[in-house]
PDB file of N, CA and C in Angstrom:
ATOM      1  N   UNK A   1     -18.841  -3.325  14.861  1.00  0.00           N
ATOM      2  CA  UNK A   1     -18.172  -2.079  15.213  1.00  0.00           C
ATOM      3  C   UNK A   1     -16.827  -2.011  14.493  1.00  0.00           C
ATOM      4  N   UNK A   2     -16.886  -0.959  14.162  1.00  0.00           N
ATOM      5  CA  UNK A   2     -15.114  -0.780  12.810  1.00  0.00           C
ATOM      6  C   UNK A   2     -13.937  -0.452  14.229  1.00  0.00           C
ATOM      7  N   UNK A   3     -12.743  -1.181  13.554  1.00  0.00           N
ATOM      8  CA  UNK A   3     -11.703  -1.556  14.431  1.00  0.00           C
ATOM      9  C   UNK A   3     -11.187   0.022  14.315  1.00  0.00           C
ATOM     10  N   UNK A   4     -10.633   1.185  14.971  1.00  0.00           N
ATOM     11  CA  UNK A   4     -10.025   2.265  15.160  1.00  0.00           C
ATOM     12  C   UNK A   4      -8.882   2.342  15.231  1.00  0.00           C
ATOM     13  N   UNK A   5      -8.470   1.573  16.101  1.00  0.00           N
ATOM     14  CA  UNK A   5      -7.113   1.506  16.118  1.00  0.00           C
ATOM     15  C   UNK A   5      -6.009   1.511  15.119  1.00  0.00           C
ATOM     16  N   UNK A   6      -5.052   2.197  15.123  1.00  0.00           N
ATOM     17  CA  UNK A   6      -3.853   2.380  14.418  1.00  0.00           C
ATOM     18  C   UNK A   6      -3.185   1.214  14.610  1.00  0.00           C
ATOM     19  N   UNK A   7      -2.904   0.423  13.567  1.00  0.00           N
ATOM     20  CA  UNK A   7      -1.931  -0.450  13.096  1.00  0.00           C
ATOM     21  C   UNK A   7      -1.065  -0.140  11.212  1.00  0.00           C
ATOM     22  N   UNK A   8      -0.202  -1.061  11.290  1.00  0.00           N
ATOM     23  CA  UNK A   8       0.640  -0.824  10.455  1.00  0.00           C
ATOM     24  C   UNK A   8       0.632  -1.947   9.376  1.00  0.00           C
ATOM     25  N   UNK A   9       1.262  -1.600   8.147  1.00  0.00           N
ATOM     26  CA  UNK A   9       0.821  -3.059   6.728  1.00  0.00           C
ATOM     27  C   UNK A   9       1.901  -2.798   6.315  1.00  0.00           C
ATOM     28  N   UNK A  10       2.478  -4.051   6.022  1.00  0.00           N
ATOM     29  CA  UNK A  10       3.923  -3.478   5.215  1.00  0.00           C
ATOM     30  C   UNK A  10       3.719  -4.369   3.830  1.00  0.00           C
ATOM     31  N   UNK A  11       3.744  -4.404   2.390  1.00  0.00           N
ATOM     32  CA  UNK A  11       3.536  -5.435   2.177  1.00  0.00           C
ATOM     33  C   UNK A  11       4.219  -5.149   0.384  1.00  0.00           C
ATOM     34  N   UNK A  12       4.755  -6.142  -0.407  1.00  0.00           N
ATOM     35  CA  UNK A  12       5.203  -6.409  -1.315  1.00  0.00           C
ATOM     36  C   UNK A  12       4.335  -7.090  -2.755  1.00  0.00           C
ATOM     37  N   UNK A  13       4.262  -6.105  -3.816  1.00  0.00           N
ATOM     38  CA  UNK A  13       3.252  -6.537  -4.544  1.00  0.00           C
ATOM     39  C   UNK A  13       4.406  -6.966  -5.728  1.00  0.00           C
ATOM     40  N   UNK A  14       4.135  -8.676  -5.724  1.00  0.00           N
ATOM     41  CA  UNK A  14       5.184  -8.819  -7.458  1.00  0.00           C
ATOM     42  C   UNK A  14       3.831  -9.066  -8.804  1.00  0.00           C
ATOM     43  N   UNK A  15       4.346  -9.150  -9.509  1.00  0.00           N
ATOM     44  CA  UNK A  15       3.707  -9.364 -11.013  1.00  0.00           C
ATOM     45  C   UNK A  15       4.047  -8.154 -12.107  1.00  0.00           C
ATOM     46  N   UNK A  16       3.047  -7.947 -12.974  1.00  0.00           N
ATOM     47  CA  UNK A  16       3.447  -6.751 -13.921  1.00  0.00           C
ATOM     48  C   UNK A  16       3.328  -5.533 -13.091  1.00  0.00           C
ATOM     49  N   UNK A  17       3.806  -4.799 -12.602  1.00  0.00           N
ATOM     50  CA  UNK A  17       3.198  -3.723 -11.344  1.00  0.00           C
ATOM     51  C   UNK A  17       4.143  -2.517 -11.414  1.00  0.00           C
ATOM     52  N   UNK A  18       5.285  -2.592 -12.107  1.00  0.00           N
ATOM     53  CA  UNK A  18       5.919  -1.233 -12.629  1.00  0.00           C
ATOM     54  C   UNK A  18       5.541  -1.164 -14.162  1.00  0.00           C
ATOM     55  N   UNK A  19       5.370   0.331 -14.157  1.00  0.00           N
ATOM     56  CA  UNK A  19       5.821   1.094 -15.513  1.00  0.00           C
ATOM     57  C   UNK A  19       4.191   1.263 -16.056  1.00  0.00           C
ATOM     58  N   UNK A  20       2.981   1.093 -14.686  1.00  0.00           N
ATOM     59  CA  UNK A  20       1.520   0.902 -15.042  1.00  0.00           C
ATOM     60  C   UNK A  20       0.636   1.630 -13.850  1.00  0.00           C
ATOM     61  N   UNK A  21       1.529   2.963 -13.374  1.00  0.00           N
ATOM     62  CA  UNK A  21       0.899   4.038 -12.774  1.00  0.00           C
ATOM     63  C   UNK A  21       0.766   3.167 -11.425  1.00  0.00           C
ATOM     64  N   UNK A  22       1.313   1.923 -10.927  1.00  0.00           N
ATOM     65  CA  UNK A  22       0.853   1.486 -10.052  1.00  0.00           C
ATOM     66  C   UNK A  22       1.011   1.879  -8.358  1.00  0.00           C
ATOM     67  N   UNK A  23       2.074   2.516  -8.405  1.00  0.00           N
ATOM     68  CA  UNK A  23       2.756   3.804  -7.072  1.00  0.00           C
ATOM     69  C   UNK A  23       1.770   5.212  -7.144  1.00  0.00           C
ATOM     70  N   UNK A  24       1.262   5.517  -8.175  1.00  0.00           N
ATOM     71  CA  UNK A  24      -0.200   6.901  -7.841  1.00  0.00           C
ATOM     72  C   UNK A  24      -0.777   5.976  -7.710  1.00  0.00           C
ATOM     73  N   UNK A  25      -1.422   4.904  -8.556  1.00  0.00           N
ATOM     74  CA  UNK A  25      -2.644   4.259  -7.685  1.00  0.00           C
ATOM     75  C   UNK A  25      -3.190   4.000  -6.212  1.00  0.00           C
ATOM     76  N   UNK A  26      -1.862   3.283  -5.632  1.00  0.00           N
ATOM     77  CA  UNK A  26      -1.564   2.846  -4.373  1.00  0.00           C
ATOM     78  C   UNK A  26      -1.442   4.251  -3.655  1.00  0.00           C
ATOM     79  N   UNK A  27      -0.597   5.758  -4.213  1.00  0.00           N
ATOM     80  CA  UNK A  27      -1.054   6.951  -3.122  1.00  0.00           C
ATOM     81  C   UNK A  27      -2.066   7.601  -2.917  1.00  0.00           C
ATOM     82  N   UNK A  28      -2.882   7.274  -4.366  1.00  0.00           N
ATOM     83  CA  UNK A  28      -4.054   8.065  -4.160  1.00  0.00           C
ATOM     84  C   UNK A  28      -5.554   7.286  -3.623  1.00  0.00           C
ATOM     85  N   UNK A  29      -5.445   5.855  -3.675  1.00  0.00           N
ATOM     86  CA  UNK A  29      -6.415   4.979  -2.467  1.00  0.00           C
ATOM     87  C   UNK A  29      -5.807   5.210  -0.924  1.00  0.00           C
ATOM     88  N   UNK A  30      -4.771   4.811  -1.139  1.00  0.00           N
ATOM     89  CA  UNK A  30      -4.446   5.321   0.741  1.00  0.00           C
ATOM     90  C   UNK A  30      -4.635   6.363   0.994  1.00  0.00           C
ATOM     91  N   UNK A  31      -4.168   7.646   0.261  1.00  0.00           N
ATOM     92  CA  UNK A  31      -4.725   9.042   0.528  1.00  0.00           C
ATOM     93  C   UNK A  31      -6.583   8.957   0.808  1.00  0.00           C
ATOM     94  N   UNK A  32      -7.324   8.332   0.254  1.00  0.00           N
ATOM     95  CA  UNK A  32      -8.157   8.489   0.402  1.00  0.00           C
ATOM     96  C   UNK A  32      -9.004   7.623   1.348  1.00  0.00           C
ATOM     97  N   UNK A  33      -7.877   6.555   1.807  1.00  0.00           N
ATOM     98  CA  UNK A  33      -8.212   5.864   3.078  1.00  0.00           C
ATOM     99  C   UNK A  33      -8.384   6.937   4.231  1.00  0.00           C
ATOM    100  N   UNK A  34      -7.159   7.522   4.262  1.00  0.00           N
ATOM    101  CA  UNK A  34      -6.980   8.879   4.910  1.00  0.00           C
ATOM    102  C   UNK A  34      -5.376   7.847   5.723  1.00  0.00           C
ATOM    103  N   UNK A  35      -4.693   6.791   4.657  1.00  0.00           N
ATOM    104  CA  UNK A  35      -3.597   6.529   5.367  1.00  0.00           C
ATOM    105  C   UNK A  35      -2.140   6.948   5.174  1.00  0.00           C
ATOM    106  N   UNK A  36      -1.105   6.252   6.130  1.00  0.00           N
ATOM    107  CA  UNK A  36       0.160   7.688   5.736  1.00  0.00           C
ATOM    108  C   UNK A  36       1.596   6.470   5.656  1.00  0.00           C
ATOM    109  N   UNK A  37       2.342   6.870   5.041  1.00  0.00           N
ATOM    110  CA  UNK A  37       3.146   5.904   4.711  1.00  0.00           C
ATOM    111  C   UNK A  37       3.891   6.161   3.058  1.00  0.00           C
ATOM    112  N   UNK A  38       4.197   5.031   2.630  1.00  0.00           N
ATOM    113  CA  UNK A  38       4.770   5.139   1.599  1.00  0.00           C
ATOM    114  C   UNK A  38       4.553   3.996   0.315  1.00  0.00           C
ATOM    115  N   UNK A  39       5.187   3.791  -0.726  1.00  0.00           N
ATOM    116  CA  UNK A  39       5.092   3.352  -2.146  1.00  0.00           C
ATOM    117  C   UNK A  39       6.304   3.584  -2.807  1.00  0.00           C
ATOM    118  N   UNK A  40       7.006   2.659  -3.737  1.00  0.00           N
ATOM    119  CA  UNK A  40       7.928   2.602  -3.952  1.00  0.00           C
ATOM    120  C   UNK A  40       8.231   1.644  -4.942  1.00  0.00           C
ATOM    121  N   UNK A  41       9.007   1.653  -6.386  1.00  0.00           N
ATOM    122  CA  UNK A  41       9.409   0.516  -7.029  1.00  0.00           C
ATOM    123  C   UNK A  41      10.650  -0.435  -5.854  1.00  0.00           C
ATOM    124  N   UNK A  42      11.306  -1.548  -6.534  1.00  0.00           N
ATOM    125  CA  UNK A  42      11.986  -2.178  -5.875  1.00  0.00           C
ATOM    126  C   UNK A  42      12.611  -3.110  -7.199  1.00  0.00           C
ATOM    127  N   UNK A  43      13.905  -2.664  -7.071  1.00  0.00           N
ATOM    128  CA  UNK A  43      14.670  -2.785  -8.346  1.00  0.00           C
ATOM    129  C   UNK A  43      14.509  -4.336  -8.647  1.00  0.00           C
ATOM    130  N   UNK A  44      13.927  -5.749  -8.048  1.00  0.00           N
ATOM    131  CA  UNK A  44      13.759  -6.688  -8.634  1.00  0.00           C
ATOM    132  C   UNK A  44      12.022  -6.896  -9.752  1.00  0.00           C
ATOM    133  N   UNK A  45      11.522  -5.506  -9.573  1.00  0.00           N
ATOM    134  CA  UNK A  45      10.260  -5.090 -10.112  1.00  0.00           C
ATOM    135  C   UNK A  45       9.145  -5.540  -9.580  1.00  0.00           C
ATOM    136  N   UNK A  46       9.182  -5.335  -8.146  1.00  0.00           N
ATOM    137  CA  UNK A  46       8.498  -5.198  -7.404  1.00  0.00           C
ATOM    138  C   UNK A  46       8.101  -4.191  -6.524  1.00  0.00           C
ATOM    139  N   UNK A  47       6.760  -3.655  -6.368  1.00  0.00           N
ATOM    140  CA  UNK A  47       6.404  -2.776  -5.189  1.00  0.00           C
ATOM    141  C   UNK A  47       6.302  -2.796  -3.968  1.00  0.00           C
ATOM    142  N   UNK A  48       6.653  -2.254  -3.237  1.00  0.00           N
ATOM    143  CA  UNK A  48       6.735  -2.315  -1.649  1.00  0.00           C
ATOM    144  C   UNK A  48       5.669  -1.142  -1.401  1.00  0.00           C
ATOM    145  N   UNK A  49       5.200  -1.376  -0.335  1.00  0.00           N
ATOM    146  CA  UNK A  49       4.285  -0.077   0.240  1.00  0.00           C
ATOM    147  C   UNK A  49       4.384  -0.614   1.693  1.00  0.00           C
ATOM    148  N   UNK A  50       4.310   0.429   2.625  1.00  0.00           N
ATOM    149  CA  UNK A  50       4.445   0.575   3.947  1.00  0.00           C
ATOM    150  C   UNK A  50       2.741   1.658   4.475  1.00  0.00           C
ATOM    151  N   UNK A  51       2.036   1.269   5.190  1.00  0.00           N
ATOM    152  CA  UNK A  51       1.002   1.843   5.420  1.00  0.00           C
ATOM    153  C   UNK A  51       0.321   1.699   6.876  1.00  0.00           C
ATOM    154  N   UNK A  52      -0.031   2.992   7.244  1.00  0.00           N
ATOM    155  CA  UNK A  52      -0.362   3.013   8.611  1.00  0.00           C
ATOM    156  C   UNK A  52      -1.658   3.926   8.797  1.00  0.00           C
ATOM    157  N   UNK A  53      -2.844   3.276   9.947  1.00  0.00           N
ATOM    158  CA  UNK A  53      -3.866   3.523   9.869  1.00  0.00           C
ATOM    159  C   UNK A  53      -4.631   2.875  10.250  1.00  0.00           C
ATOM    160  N   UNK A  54      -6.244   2.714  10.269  1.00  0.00           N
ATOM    161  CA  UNK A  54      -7.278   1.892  10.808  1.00  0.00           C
ATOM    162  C   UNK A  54      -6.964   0.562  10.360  1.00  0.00           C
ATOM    163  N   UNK A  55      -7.362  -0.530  11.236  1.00  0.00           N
ATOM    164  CA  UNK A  55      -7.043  -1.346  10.130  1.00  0.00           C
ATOM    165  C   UNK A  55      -8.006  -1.796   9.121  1.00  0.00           C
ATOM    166  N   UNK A  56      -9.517  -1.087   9.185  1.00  0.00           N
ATOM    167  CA  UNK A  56     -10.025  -1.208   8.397  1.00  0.00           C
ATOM    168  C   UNK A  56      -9.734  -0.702   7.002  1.00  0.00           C
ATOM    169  N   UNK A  57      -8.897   0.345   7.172  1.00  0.00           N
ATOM    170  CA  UNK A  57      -8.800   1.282   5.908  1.00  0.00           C
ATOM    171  C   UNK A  57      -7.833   0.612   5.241  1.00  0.00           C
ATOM    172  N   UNK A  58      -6.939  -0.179   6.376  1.00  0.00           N
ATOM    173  CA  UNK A  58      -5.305  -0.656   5.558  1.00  0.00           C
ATOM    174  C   UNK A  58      -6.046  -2.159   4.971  1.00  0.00           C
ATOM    175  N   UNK A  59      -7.041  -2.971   5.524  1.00  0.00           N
ATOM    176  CA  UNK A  59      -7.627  -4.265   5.123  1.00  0.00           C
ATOM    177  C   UNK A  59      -8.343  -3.488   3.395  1.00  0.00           C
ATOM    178  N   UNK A  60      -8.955  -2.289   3.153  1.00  0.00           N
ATOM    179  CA  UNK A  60      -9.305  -1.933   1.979  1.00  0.00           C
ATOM    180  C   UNK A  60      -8.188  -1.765   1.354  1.00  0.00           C
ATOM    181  N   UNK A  61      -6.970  -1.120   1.901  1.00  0.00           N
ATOM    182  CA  UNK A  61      -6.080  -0.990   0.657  1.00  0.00           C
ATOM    183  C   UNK A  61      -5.283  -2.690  -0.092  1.00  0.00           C
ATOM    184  N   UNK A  62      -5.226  -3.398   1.239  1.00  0.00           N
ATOM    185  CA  UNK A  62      -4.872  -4.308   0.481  1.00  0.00           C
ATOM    186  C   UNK A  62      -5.183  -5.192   0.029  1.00  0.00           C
ATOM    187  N   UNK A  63      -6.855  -5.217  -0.130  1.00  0.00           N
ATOM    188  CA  UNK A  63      -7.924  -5.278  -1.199  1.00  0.00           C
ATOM    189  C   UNK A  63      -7.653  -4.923  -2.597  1.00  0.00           C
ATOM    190  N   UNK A  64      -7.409  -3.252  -2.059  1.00  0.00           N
ATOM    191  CA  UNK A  64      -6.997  -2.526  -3.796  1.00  0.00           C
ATOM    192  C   UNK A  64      -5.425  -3.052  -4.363  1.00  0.00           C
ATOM    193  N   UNK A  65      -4.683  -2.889  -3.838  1.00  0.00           N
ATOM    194  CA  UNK A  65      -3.555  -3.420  -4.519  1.00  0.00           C
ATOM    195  C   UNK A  65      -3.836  -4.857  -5.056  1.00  0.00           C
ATOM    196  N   UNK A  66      -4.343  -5.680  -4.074  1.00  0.00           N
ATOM    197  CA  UNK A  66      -4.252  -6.805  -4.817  1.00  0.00           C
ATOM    198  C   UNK A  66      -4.893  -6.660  -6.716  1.00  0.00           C
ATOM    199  N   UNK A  67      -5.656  -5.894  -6.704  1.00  0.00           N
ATOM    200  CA  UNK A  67      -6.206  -5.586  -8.330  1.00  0.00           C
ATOM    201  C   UNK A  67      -5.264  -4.961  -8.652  1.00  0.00           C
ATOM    202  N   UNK A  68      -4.929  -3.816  -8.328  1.00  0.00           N
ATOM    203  CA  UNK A  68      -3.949  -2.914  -9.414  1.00  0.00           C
ATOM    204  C   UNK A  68      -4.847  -1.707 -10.020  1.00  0.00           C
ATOM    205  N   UNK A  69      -4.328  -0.726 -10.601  1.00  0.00           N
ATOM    206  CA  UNK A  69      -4.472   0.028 -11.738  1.00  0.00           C
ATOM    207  C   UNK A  69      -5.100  -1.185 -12.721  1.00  0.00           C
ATOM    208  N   UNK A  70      -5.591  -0.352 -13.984  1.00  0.00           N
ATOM    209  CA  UNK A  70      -6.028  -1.472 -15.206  1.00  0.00           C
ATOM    210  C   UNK A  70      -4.951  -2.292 -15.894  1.00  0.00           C
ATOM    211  N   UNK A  71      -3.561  -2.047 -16.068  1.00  0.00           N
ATOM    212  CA  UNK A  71      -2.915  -2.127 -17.259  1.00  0.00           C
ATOM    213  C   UNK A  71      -2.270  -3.078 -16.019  1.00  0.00           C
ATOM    214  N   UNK A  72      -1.963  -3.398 -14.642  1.00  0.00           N
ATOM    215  CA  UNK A  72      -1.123  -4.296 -13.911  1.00  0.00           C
ATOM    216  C   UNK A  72      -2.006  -5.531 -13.934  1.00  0.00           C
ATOM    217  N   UNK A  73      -0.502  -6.478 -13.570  1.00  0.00           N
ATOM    218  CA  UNK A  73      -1.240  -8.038 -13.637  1.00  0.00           C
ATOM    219  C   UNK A  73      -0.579  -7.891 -12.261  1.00  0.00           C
ATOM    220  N   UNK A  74      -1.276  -8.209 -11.019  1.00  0.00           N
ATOM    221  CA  UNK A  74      -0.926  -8.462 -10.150  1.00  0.00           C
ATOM    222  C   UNK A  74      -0.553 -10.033 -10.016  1.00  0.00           C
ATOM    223  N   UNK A  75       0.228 -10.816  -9.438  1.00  0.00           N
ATOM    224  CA  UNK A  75       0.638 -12.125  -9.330  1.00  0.00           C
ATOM    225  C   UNK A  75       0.502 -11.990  -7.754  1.00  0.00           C
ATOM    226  N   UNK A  76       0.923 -11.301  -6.490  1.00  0.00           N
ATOM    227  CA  UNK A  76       1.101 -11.897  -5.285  1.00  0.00           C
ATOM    228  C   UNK A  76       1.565 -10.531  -4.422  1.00  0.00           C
ATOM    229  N   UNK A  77       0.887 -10.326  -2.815  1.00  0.00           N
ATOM    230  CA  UNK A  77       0.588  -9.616  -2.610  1.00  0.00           C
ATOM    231  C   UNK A  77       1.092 -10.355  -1.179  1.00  0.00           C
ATOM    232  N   UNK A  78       2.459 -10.069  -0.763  1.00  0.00           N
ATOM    233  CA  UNK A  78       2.762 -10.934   0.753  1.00  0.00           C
ATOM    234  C   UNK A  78       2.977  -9.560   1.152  1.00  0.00           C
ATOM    235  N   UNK A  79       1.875  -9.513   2.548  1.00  0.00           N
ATOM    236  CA  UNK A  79       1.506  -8.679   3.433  1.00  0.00           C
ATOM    237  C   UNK A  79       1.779  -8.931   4.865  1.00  0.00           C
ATOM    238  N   UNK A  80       2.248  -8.090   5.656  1.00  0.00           N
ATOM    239  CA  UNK A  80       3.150  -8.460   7.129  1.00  0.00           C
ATOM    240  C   UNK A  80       1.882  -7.344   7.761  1.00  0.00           C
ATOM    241  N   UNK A  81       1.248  -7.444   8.897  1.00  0.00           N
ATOM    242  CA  UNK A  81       0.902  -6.823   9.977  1.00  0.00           C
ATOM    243  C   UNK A  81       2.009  -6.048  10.722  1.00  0.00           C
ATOM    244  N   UNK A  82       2.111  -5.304  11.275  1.00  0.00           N
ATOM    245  CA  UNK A  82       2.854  -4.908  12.333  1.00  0.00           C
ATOM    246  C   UNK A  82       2.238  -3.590  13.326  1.00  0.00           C
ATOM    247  N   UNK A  83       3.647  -3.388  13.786  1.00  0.00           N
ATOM    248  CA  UNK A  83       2.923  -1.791  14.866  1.00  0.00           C
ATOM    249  C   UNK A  83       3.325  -0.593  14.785  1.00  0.00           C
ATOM    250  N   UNK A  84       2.524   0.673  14.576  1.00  0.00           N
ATOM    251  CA  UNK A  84       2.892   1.555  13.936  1.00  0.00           C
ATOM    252  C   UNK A  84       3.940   2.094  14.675  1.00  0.00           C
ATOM    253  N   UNK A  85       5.084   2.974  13.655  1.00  0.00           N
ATOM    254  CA  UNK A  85       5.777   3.864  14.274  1.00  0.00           C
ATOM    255  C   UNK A  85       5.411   4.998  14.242  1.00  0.00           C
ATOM    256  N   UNK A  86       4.255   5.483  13.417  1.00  0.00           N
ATOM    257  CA  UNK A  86       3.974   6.934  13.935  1.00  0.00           C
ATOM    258  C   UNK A  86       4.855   8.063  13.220  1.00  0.00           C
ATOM    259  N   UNK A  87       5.905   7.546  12.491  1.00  0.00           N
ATOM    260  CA  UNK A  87       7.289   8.328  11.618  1.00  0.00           C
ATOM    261  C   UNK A  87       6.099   9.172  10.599  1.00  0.00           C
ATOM    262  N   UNK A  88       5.270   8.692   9.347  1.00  0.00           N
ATOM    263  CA  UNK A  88       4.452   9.461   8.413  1.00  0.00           C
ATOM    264  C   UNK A  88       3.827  10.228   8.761  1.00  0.00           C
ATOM    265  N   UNK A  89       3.606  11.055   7.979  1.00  0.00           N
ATOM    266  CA  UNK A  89       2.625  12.562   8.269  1.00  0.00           C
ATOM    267  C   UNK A  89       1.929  12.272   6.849  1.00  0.00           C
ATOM    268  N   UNK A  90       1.916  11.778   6.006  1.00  0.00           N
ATOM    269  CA  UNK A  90       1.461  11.779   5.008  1.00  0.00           C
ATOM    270  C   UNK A  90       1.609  10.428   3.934  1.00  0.00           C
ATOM    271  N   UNK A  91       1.068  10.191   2.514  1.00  0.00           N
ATOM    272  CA  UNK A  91       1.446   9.184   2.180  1.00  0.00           C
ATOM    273  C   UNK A  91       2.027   9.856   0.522  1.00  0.00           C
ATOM    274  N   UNK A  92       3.116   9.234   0.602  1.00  0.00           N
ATOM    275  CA  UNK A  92       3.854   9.805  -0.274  1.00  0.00           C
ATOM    276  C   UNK A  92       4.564   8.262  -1.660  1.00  0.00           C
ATOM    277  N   UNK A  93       4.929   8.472  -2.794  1.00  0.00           N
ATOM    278  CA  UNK A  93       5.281   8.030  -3.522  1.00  0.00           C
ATOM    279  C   UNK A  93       7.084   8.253  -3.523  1.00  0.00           C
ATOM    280  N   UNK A  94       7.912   7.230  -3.232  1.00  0.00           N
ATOM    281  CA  UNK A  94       9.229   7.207  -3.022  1.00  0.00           C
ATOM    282  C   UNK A  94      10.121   7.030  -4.022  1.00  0.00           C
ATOM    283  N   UNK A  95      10.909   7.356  -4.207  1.00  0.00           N
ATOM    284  CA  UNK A  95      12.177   6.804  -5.461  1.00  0.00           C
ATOM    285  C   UNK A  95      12.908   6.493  -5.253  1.00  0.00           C
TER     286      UNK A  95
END
């Protein structure tokens, strides 16, 4: 039986992962998780994403990040569980 419940992923992707479409990648799989949250560079050139949703859908996204877009080398993918706040309406790409 698929888990329903709303939980939350917060999680930090380092390796080659800016400047390789990797923030649309990451909005447009969660968009299509149907999850809401955010994506973001992180000036040591790393991505952060914050994501809330089934946790089946958030266990697929951070499936997908761990690959990347084609052109990223992903190196490491430290992912935190937590509990949603319910703040997103949508999943959006940040600056």
């Amino acid at each position: 039986m698929a888990d329903t419940s709303i939980t939350r992923l917060h999680g930090i992707v380092t390796g080659s992962v800016q400047g390789v479409n990797f923030r649309t990648f990451t909005q447009k799989r969660a968009t299509e998780l149907g999850l809401v949250g955010y994506v973001r560079n992180l000036p040591d050139g790393s991505v952060e994403f914050v994501a809330e949703g089934s946790r089946d859908a958030l266990e697929s996204l951070r499936d997908a990040v761990h690959v990347g877009p084609w052109m990223a080398v992903v190196e490491n993918v430290d992912a935190q569980w937590g509990k949603p706040t319910g703040e997103y309406r949508r999943f959006e790409i940040r600056y």
